[in-house]
Protein backbone atom coordinates (compact mmCIF):
# COMPACT_ATOMS: atom_id res chain seq x y z
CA UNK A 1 63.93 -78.95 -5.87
CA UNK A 2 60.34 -78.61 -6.25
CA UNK A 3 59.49 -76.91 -10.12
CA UNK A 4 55.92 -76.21 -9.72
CA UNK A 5 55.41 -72.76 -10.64
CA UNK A 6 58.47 -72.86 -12.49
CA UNK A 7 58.65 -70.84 -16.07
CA UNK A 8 61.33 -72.63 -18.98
CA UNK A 9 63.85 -69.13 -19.37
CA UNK A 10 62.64 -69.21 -23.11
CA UNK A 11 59.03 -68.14 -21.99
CA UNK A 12 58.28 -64.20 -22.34
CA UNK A 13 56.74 -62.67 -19.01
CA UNK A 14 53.35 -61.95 -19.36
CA UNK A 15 52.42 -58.27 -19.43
CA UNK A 16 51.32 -56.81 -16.24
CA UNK A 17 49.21 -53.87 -17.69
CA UNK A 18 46.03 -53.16 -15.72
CA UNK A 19 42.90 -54.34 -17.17
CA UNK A 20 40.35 -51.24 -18.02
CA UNK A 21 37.03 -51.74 -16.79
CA UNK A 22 34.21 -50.34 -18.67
CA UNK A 23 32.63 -47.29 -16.96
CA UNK A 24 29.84 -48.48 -14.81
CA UNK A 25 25.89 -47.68 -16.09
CA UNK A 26 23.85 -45.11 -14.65
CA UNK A 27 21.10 -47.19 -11.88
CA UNK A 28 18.40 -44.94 -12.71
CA UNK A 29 18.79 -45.57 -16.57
CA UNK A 30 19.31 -49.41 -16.13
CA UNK A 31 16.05 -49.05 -13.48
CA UNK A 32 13.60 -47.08 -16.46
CA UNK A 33 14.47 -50.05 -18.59
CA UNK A 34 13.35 -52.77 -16.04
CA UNK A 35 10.56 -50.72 -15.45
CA UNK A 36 9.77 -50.40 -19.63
CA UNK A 37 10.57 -54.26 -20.08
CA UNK A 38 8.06 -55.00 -17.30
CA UNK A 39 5.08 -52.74 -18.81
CA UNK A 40 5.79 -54.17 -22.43
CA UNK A 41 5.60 -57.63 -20.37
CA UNK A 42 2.12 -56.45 -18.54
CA UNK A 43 0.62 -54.42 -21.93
CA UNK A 44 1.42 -57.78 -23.96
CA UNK A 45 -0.26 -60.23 -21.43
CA UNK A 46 -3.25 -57.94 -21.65
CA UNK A 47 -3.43 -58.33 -25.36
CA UNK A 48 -3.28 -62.52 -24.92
CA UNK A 49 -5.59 -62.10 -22.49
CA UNK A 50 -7.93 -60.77 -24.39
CA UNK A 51 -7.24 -62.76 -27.64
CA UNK A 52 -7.61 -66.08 -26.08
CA UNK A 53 -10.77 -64.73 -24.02
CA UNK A 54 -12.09 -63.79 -27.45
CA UNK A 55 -11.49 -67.42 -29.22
CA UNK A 56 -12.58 -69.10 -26.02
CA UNK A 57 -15.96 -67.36 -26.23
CA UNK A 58 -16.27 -68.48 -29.72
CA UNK A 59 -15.52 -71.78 -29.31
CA UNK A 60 -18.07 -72.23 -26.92
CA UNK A 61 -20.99 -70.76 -28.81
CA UNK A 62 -19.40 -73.03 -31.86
CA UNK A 63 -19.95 -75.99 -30.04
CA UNK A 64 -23.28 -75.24 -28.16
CA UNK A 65 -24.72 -75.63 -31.68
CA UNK A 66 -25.12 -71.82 -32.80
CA UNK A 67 -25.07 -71.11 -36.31
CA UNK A 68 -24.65 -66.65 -35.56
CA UNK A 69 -21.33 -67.32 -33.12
CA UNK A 70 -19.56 -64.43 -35.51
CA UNK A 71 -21.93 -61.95 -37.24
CA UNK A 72 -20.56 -60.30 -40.30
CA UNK A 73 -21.27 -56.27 -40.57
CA UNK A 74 -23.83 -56.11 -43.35
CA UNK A 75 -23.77 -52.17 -43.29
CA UNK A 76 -23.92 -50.27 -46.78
CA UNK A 77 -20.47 -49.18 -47.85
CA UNK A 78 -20.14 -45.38 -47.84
């Protein structure tokens, strides 16, 4: 006789209780959070944009030779 498959008679039965599955998300809540992750991913590429636009200009006038590349604000306090 073949024994594959076979349980030993001192081996408990598993339990065959069904599994609950967690109740499913709402599509238009999981949707407004793509939608929030992807402007927080647009807004934040602005802002690097911008930054390394910034540092990029001033590098340039740094190394054409300028000596006024990033005037300071003289104005009077108030």
């Amino acid at each position: 006789m073949n024994d594959v498959g076979r349980r030993e008679p001192s081996e408990p039965e598993p339990e065959q209780r069904p599994v609950p599955h967690p109740p499913a998300a709402d599509p238009r809540r999981t949707a407004l959070l793509g939608l929030l992750i992807a402007a927080l991913l647009v807004v934040l590429g602005l802002v690097l944009v911008k930054a390394l636009g910034d540092a990029g200009r001033l590098q340039d006038c740094v190394l054409s030779g300028r000596s006024n590349c990033a005037p300071i604000d003289t104005a009077p306090p108030q």
